[in-house]
C-alpha atoms as a PDB file:
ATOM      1  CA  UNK A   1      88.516 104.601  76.969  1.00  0.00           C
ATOM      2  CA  UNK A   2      90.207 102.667  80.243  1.00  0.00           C
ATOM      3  CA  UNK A   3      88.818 102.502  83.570  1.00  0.00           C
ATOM      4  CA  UNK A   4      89.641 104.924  86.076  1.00  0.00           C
ATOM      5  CA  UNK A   5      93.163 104.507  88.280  1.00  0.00           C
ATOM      6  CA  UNK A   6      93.769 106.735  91.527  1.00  0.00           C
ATOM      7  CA  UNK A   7      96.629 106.325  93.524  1.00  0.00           C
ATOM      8  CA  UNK A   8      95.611 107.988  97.002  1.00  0.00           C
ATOM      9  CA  UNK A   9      99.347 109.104  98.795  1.00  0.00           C
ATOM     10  CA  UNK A  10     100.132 111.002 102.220  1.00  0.00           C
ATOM     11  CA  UNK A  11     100.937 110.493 105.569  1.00  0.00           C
ATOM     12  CA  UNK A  12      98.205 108.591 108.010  1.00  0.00           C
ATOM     13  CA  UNK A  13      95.009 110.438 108.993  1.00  0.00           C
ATOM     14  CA  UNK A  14      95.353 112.677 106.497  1.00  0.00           C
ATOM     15  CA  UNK A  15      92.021 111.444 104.699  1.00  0.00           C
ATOM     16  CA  UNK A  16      92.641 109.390 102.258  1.00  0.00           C
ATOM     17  CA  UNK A  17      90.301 106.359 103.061  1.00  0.00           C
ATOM     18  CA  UNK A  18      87.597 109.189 104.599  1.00  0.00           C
ATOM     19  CA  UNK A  19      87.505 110.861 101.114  1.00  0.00           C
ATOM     20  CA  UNK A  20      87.757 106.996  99.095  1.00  0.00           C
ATOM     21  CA  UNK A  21      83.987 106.446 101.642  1.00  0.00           C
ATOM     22  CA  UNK A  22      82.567 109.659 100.206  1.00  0.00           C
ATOM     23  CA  UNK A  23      83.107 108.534  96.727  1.00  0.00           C
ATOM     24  CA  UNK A  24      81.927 105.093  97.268  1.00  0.00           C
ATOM     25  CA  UNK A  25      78.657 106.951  98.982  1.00  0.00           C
ATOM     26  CA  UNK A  26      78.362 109.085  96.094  1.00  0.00           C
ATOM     27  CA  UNK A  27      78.535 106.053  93.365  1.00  0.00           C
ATOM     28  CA  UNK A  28      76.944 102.935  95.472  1.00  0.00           C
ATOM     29  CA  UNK A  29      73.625 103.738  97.670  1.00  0.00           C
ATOM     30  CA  UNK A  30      75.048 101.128 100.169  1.00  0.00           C
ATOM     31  CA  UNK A  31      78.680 102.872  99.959  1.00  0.00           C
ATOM     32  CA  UNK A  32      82.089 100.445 101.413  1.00  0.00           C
ATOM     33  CA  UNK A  33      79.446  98.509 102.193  1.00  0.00           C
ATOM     34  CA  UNK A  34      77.985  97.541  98.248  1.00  0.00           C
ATOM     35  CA  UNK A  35      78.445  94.493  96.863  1.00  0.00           C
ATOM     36  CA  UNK A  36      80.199  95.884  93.924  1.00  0.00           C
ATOM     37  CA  UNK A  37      83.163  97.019  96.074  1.00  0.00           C
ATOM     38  CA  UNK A  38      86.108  95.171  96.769  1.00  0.00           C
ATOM     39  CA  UNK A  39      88.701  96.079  98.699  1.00  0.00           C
ATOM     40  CA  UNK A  40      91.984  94.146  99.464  1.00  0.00           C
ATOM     41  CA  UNK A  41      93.894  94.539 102.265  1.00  0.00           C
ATOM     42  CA  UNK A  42      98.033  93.285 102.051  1.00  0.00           C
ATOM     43  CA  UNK A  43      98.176  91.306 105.440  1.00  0.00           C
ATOM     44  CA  UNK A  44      94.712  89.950 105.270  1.00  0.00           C
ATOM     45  CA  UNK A  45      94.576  88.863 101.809  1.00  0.00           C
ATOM     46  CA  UNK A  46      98.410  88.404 100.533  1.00  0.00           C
ATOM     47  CA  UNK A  47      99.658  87.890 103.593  1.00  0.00           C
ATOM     48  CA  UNK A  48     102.805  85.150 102.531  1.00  0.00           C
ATOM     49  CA  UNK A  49     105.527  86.687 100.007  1.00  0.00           C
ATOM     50  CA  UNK A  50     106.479  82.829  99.205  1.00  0.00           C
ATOM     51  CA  UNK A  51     102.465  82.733  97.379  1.00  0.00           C
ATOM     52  CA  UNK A  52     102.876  85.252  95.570  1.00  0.00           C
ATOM     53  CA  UNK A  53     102.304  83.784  92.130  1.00  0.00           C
ATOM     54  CA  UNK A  54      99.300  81.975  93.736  1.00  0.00           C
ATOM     55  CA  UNK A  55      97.947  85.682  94.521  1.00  0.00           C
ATOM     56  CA  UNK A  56      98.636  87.031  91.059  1.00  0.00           C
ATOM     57  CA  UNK A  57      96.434  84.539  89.497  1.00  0.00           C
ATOM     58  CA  UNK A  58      93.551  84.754  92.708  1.00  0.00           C
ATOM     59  CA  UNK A  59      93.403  88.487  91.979  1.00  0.00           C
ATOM     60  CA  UNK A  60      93.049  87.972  88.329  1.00  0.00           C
ATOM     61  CA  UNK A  61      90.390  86.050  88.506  1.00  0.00           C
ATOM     62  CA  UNK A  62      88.866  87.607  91.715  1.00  0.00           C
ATOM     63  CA  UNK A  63      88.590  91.045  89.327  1.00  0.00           C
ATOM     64  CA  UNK A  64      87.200  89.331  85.978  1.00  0.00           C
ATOM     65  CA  UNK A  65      84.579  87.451  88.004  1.00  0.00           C
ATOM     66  CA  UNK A  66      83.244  90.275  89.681  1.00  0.00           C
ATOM     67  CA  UNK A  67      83.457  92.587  86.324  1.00  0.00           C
ATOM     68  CA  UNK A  68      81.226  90.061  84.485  1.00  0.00           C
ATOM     69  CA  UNK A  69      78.648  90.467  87.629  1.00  0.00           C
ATOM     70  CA  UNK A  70      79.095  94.862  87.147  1.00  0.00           C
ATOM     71  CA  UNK A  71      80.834  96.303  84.955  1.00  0.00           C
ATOM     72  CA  UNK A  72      81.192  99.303  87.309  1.00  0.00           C
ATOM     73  CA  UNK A  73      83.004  97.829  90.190  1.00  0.00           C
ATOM     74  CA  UNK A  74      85.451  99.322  92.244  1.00  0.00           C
ATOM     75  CA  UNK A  75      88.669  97.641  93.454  1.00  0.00           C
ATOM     76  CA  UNK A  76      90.365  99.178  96.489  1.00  0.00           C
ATOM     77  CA  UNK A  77      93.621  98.442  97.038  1.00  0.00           C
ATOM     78  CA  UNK A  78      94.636  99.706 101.070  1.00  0.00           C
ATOM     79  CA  UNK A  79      97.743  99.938 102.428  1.00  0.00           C
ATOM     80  CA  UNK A  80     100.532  99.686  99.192  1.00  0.00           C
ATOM     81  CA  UNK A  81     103.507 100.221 101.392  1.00  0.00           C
ATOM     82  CA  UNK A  82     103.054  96.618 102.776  1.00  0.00           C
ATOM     83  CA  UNK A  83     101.983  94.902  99.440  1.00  0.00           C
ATOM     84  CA  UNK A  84     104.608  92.513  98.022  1.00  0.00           C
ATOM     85  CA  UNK A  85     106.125  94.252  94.827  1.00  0.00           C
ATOM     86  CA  UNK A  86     105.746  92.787  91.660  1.00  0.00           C
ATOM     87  CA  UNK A  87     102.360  91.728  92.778  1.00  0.00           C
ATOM     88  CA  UNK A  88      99.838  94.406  91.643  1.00  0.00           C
ATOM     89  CA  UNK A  89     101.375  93.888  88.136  1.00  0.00           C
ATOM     90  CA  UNK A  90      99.145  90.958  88.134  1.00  0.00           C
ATOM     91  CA  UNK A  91      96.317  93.349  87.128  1.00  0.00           C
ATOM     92  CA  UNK A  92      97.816  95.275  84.875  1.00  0.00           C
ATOM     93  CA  UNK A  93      95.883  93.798  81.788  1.00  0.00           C
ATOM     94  CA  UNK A  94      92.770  95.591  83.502  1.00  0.00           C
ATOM     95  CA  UNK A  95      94.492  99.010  83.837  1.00  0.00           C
ATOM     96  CA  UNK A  96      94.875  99.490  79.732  1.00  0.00           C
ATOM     97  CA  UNK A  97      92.669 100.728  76.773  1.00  0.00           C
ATOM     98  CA  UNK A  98      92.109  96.960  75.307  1.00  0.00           C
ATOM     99  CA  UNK A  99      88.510  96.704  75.055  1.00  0.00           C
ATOM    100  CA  UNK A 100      88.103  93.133  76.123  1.00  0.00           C
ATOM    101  CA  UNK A 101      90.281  91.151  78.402  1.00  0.00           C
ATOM    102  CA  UNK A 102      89.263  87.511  79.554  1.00  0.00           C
ATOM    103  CA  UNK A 103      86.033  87.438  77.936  1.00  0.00           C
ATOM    104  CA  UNK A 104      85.420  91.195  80.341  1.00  0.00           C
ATOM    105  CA  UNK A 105      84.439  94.164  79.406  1.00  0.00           C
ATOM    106  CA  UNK A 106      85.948  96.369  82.070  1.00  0.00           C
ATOM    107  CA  UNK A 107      86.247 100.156  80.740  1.00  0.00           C
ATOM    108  CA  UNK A 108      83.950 101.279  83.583  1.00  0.00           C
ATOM    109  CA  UNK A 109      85.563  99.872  86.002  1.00  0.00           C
ATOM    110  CA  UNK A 110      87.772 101.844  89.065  1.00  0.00           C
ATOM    111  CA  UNK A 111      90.796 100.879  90.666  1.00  0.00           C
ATOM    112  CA  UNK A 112      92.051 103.087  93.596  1.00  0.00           C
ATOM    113  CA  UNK A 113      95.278 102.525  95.514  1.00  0.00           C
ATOM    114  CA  UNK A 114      95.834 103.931  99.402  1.00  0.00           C
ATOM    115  CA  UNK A 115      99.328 104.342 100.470  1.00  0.00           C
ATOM    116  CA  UNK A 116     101.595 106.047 103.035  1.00  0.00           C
ATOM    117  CA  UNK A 117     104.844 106.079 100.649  1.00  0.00           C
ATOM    118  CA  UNK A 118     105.502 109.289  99.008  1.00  0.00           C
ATOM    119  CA  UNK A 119     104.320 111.201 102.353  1.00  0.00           C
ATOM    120  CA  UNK A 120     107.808 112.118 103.380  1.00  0.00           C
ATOM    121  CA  UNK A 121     108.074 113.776  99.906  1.00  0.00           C
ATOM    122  CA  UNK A 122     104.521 115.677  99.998  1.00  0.00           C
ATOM    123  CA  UNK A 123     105.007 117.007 103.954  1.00  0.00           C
ATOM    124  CA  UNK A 124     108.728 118.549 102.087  1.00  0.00           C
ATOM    125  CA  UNK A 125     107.358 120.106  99.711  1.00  0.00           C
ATOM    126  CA  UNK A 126     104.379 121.876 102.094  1.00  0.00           C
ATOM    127  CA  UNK A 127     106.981 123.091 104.450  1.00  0.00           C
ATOM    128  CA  UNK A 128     108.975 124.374 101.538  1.00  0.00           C
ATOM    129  CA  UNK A 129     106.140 126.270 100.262  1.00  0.00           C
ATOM    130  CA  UNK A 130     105.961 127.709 103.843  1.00  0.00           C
ATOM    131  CA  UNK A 131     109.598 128.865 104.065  1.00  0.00           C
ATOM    132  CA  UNK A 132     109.173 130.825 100.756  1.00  0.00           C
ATOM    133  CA  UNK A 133     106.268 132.235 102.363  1.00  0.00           C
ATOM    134  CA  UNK A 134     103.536 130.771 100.583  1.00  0.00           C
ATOM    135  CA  UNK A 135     100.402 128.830 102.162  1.00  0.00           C
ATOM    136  CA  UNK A 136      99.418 124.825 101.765  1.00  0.00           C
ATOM    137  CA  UNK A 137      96.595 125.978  99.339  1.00  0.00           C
ATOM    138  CA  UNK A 138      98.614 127.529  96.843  1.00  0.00           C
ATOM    139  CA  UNK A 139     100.108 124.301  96.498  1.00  0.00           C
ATOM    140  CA  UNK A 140      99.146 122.466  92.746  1.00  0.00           C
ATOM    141  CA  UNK A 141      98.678 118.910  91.701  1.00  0.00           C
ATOM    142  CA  UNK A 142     101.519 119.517  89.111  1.00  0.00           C
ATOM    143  CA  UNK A 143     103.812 120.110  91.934  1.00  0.00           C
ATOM    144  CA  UNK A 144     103.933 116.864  93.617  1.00  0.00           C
ATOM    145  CA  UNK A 145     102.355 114.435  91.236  1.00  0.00           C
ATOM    146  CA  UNK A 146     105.521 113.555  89.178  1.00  0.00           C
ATOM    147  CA  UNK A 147     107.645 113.568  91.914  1.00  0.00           C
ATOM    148  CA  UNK A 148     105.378 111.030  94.035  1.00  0.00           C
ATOM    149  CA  UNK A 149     105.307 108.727  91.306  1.00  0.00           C
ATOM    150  CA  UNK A 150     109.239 108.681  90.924  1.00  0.00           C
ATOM    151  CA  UNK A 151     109.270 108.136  94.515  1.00  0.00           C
ATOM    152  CA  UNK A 152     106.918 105.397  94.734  1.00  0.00           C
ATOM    153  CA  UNK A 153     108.562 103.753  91.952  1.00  0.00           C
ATOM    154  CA  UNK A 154     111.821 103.796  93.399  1.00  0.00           C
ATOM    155  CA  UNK A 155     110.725 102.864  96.858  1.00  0.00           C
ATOM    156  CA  UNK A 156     111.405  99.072  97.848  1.00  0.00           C
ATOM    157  CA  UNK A 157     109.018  99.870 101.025  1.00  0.00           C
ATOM    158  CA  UNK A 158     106.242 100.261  98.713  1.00  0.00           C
ATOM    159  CA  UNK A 159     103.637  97.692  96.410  1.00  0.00           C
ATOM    160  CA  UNK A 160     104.949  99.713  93.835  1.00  0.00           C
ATOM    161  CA  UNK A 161     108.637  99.157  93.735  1.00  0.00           C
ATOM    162  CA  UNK A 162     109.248  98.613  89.905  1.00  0.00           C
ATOM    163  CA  UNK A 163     105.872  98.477  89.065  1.00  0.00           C
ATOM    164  CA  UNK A 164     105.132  98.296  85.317  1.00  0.00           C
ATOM    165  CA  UNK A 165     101.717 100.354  85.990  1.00  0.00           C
ATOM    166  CA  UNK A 166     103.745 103.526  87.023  1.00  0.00           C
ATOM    167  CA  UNK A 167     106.269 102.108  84.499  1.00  0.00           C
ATOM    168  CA  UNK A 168     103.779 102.282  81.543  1.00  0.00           C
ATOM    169  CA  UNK A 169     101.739 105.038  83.283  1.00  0.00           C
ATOM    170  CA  UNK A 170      98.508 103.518  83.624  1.00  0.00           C
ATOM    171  CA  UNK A 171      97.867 105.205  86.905  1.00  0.00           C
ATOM    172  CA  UNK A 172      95.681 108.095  85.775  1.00  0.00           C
ATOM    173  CA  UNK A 173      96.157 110.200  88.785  1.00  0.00           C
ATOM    174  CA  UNK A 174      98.892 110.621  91.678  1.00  0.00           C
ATOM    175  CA  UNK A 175      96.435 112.718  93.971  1.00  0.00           C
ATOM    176  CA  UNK A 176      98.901 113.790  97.263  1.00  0.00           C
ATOM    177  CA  UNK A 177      97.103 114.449 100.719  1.00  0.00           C
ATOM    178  CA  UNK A 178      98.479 117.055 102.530  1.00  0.00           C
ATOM    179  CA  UNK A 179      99.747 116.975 106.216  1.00  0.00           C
ATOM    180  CA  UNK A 180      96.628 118.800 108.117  1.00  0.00           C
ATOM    181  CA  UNK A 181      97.284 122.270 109.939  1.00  0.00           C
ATOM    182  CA  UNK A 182      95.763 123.050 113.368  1.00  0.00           C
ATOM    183  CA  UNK A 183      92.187 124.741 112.036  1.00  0.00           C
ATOM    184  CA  UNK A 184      91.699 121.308 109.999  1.00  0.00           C
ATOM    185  CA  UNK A 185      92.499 119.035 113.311  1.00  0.00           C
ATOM    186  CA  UNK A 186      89.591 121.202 114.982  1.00  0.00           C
ATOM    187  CA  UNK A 187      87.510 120.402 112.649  1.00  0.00           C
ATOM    188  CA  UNK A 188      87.894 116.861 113.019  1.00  0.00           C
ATOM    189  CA  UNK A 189      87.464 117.225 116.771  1.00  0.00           C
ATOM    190  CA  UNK A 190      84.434 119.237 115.992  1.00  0.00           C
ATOM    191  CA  UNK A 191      83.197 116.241 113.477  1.00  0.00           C
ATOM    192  CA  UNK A 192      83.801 113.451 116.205  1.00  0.00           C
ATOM    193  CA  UNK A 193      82.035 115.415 118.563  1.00  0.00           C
ATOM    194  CA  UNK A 194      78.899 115.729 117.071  1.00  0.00           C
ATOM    195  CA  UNK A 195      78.590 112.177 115.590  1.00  0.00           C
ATOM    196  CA  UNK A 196      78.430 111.667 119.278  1.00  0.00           C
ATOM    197  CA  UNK A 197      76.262 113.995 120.115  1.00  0.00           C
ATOM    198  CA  UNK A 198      78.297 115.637 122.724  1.00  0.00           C
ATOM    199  CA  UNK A 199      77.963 119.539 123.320  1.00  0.00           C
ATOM    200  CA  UNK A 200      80.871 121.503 121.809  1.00  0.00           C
ATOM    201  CA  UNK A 201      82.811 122.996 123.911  1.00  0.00           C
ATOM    202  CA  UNK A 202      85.657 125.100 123.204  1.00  0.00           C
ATOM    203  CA  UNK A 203      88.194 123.834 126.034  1.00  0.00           C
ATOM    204  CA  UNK A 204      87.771 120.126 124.970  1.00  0.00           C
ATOM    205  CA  UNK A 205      88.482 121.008 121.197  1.00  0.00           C
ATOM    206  CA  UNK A 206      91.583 122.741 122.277  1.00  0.00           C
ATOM    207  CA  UNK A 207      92.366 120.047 124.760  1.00  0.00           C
ATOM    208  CA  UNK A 208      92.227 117.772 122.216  1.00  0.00           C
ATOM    209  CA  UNK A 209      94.038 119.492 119.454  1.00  0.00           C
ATOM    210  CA  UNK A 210      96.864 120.481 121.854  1.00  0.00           C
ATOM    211  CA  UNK A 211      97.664 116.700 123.155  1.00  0.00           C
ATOM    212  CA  UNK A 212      98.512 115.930 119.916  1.00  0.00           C
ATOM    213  CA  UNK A 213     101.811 116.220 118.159  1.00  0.00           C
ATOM    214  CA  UNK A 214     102.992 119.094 115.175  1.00  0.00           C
ATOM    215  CA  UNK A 215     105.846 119.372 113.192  1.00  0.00           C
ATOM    216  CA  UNK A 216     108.210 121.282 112.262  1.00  0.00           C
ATOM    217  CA  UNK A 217     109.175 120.779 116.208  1.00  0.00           C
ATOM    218  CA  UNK A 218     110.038 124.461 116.566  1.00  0.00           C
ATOM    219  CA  UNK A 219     106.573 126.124 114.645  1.00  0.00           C
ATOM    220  CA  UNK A 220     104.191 123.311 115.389  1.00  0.00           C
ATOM    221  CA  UNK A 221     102.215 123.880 112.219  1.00  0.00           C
ATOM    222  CA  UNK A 222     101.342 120.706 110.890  1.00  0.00           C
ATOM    223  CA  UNK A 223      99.737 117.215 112.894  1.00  0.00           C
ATOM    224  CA  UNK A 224     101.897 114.516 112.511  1.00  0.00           C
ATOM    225  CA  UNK A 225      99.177 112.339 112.493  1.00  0.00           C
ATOM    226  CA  UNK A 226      96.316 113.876 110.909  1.00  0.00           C
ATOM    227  CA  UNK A 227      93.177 113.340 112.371  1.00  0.00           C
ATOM    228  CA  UNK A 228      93.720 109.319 113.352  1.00  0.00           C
ATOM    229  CA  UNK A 229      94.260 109.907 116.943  1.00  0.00           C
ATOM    230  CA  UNK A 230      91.695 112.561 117.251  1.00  0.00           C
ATOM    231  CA  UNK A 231      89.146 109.967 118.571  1.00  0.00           C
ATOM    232  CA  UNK A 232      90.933 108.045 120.954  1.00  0.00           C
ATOM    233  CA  UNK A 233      92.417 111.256 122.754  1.00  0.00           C
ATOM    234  CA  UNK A 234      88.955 112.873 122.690  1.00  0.00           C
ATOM    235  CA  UNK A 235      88.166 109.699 124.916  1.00  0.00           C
ATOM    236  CA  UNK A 236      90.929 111.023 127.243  1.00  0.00           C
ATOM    237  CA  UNK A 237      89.822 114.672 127.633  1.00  0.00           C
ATOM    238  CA  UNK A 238      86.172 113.378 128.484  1.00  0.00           C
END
């Protein structure tokens, strides 16, 4: 038994931290918000590559403090592509099957990592599906994981340049987000809508859906930007 490693990968808006809330609501009553999450953030917390060592040894004992106060806590780790490499190695003693580890038990625990790198690689592979004529939803985990972790590991853009986790495959799941098509965008405009309580209307949903930007340029199937801009332009069509 181990704790629990995700490693959450796709271009921006595509969901990643939205579906990282829903578990958090789903395990903690007070969700993101629960004492017995932590997330880190690369700029805010490790913002200076020169203290890097200085960071290893603040996030070890950051993580085997708060697993003596729960032993189900959940570390977040946002934003990978701007973590220093060679510093998430630091908690790679907490990633293995060892039942102990400085005095912790901390088998229950959850790690979860939130990243942009290996989105080039996953919005390829959708648009190849599409060009043999096959849809997004056909497309399997087995078809991208692999690949994303290659590319993650060879990326020096990314926290996990070289990184003996991927190395020694502690990460127990590469889970790909997938660039969003038109019908999901409306969605989201439908979503933001309501938690506003604003009456939905058609022509603003398609107003909003068609200020934003698709790719490929010449099919306009998929939103380069997922649903992150969805608010801010729904501002705009008001």
């Amino acid at each position: 038994m181990k704790p629990l490693v995700l490693s959450f990968h796709g271009w921006s808006g595509t969901g990643k931290s939205y579906v990282t809330s829903l578990l958090m609501r789903n395990l903690y009553r007070e969700g993101m918000k629960s004492s017995y999450v932590h997330q880190f953030i690369p700029t805010l917390h490790f913002p200076h590559a020169c203290q890097i060592h200085t960071y290893k040894e603040q996030l070890k004992t950051w993580i085997s403090g708060n697993l003596s106060d729960c032993s189900r806590s959940v570390f977040i780790f946002d934003e990978m592509d701007k973590m220093h490499p060679g510093l998430i190695d630091a908690i790679k003693p907490f990633l293995g099957d060892t039942h102990v580890m400085f005095g912790t038990d901390y088998r229950k625990a959850m790690f979860i990592f939130i990243g942009n790198a290996g989105g080039e690689l996953i919005n390829q592979v959708v648009l190849d599906f599409w060009k043999n004529g096959k849809d997004r939803e056909e497309i399997q985990l087995e078809d991208l994981e692999s690949n994303i972790s290659r590319a993650v590991f060879n990326n020096r853009n990314s926290g996990f340049w070289n990184a003996d986790i991927i190395n020694e495959k502690l990460v127990d799941y590469f889970v790909p987000f997938l660039p969003l098509k038109r019908n999901h965008v409306k969605e989201c405009v439908r979503s933001e809508m309501l938690s506003r309580e604003i009456k939905l209307q058609a022509e603003i949903i398609t107003d909003v859906v068609n200020s934003m930007n698709f790719f490929p340029e010449d099919k306009k199937l998929f939103s380069q930007t997922g649903c992150k801009t969805v608010s801010a332009r729904l501002d705009f069509s008001l």
